[in-house]
C-alpha atoms as a PDB file:
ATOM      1  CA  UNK A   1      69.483 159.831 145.829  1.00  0.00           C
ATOM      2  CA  UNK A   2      70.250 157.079 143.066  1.00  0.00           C
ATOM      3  CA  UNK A   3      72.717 157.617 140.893  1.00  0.00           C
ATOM      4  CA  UNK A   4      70.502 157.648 138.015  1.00  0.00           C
ATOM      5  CA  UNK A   5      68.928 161.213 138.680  1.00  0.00           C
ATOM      6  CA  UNK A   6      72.058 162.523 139.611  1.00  0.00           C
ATOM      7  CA  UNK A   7      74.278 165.218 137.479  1.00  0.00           C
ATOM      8  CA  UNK A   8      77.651 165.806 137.807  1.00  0.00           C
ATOM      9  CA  UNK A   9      80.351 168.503 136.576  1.00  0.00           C
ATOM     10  CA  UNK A  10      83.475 169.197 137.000  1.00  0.00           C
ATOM     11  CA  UNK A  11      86.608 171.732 135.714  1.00  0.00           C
ATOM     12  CA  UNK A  12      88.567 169.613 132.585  1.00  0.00           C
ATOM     13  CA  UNK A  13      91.460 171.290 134.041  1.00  0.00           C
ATOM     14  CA  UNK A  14      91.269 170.213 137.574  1.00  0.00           C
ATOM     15  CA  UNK A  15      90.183 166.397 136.611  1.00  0.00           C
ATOM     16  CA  UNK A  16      93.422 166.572 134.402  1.00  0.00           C
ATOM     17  CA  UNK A  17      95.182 167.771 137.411  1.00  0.00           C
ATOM     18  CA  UNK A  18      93.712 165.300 139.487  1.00  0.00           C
ATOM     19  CA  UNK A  19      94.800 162.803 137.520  1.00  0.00           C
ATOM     20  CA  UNK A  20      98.384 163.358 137.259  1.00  0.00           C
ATOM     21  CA  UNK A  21      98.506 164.256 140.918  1.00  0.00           C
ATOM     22  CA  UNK A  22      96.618 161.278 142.090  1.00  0.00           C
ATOM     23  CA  UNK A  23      95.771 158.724 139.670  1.00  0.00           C
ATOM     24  CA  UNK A  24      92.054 159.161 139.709  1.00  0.00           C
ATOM     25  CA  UNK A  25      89.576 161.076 137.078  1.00  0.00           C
ATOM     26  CA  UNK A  26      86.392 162.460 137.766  1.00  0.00           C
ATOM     27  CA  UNK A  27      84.536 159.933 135.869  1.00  0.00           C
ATOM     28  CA  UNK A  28      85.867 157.158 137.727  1.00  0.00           C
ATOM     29  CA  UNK A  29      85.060 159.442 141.126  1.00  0.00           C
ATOM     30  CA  UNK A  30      81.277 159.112 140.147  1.00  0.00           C
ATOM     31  CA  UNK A  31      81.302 155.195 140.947  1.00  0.00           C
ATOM     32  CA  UNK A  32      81.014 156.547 144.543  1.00  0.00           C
ATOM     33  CA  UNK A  33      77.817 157.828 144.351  1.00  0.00           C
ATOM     34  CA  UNK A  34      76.508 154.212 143.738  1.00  0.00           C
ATOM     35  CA  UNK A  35      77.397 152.700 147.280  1.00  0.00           C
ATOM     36  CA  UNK A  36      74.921 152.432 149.258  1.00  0.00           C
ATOM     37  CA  UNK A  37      77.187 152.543 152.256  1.00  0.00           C
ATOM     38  CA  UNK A  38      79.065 155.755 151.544  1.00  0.00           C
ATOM     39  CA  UNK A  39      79.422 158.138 153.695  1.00  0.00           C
ATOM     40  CA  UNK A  40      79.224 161.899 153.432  1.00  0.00           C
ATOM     41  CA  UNK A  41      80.855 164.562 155.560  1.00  0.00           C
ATOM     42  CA  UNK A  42      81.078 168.537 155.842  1.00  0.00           C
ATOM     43  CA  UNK A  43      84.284 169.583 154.750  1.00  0.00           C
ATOM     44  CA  UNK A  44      84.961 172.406 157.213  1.00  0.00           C
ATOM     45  CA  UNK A  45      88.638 173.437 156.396  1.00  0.00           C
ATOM     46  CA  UNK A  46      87.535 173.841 152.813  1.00  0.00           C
ATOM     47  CA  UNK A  47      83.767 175.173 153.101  1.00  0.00           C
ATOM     48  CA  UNK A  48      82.623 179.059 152.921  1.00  0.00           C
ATOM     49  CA  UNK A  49      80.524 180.917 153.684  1.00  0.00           C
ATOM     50  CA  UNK A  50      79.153 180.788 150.186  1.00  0.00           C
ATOM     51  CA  UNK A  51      79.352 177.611 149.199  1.00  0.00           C
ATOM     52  CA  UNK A  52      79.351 174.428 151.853  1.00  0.00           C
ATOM     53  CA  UNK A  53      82.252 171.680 150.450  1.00  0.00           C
ATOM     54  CA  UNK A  54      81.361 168.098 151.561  1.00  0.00           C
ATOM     55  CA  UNK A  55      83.868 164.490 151.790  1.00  0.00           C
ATOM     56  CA  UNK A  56      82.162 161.280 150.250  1.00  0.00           C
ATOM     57  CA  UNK A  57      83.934 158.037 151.620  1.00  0.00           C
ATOM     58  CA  UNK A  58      82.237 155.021 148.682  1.00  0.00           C
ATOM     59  CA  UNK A  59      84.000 151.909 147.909  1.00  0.00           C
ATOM     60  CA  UNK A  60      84.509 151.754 144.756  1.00  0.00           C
ATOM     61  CA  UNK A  61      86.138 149.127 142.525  1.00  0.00           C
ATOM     62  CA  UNK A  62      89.759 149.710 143.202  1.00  0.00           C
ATOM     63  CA  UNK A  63      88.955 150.420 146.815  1.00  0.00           C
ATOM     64  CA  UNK A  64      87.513 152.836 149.271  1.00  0.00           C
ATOM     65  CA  UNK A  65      87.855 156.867 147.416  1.00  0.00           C
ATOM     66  CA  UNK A  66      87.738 159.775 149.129  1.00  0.00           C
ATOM     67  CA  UNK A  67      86.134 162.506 146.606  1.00  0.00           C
ATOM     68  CA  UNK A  68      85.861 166.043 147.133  1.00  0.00           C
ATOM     69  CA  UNK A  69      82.711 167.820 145.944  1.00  0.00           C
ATOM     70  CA  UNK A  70      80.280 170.753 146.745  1.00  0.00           C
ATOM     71  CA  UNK A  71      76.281 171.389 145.369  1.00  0.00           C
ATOM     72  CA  UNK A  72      76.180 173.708 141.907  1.00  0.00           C
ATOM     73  CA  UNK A  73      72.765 174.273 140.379  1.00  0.00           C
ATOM     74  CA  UNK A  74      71.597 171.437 141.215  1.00  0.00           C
ATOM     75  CA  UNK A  75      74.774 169.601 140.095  1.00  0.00           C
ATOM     76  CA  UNK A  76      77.221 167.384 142.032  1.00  0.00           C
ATOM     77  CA  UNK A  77      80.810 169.467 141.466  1.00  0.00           C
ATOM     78  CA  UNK A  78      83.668 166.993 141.972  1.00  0.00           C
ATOM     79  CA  UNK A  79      86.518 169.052 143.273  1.00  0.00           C
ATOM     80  CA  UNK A  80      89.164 166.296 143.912  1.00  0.00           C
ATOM     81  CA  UNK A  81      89.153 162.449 144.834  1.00  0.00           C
ATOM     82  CA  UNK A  82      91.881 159.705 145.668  1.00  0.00           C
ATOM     83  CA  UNK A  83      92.756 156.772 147.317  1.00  0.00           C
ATOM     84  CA  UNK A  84      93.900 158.213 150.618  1.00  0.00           C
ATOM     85  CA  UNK A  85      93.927 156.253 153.980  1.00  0.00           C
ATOM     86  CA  UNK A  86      92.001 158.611 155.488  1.00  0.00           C
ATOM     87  CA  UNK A  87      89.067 157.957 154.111  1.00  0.00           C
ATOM     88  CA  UNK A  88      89.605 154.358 154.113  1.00  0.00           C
ATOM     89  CA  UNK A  89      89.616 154.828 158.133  1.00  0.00           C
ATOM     90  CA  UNK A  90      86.373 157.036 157.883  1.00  0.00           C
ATOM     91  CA  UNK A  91      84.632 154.650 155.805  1.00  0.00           C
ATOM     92  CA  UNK A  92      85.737 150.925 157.898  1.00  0.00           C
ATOM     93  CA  UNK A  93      84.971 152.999 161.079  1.00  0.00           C
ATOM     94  CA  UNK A  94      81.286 153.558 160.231  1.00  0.00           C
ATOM     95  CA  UNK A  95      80.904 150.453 158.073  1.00  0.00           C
ATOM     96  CA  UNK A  96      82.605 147.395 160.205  1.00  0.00           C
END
């Protein structure tokens, strides 16, 4: 889906959070959604049965992100994104 049509939302409280905890807001977390190569993953620890949670592994312009997100109306809902070798490893893996 390009970017462009895309919507996203997020809790002011948690980006805050997110950025003290990991150096990374929620705005800069959308430049994901522009790779082309990214890769997106079920996030089974942290889905319910309400509401499925996914991973997105992008490269972005300080490096390969890991963001956290789920589907809302419509609406991509970042949850939580860093810089965290795992993702790095997801994302070479699948992309070398």
């Amino acid at each position: 889906m390009p970017k462009e049509v895309m919507q996203f939302e997020w809790d002011a409280a948690k980006n805050r959070q997110n950025i003290a905890k990991h150096g990374v807001s929620f705005n800069e977390a959308e430049e994901a959604f522009d790779d082309e190569h990214r890769i997106v993953a079920i996030d089974h620890s942290h889905s319910t049965s309400s509401e499925t949670r996914y991973y997105c592994f992008a490269r972005t312009r300080r490096g390969i992100i890991t963001v956290r997100f789920t589907w809302r109306n419509g609406n991509i809902r970042i949850i939580g994104a860093g810089y965290w070798r795992g993702g790095k490893k997801e994302y070479d893996k699948k992309n070398t």
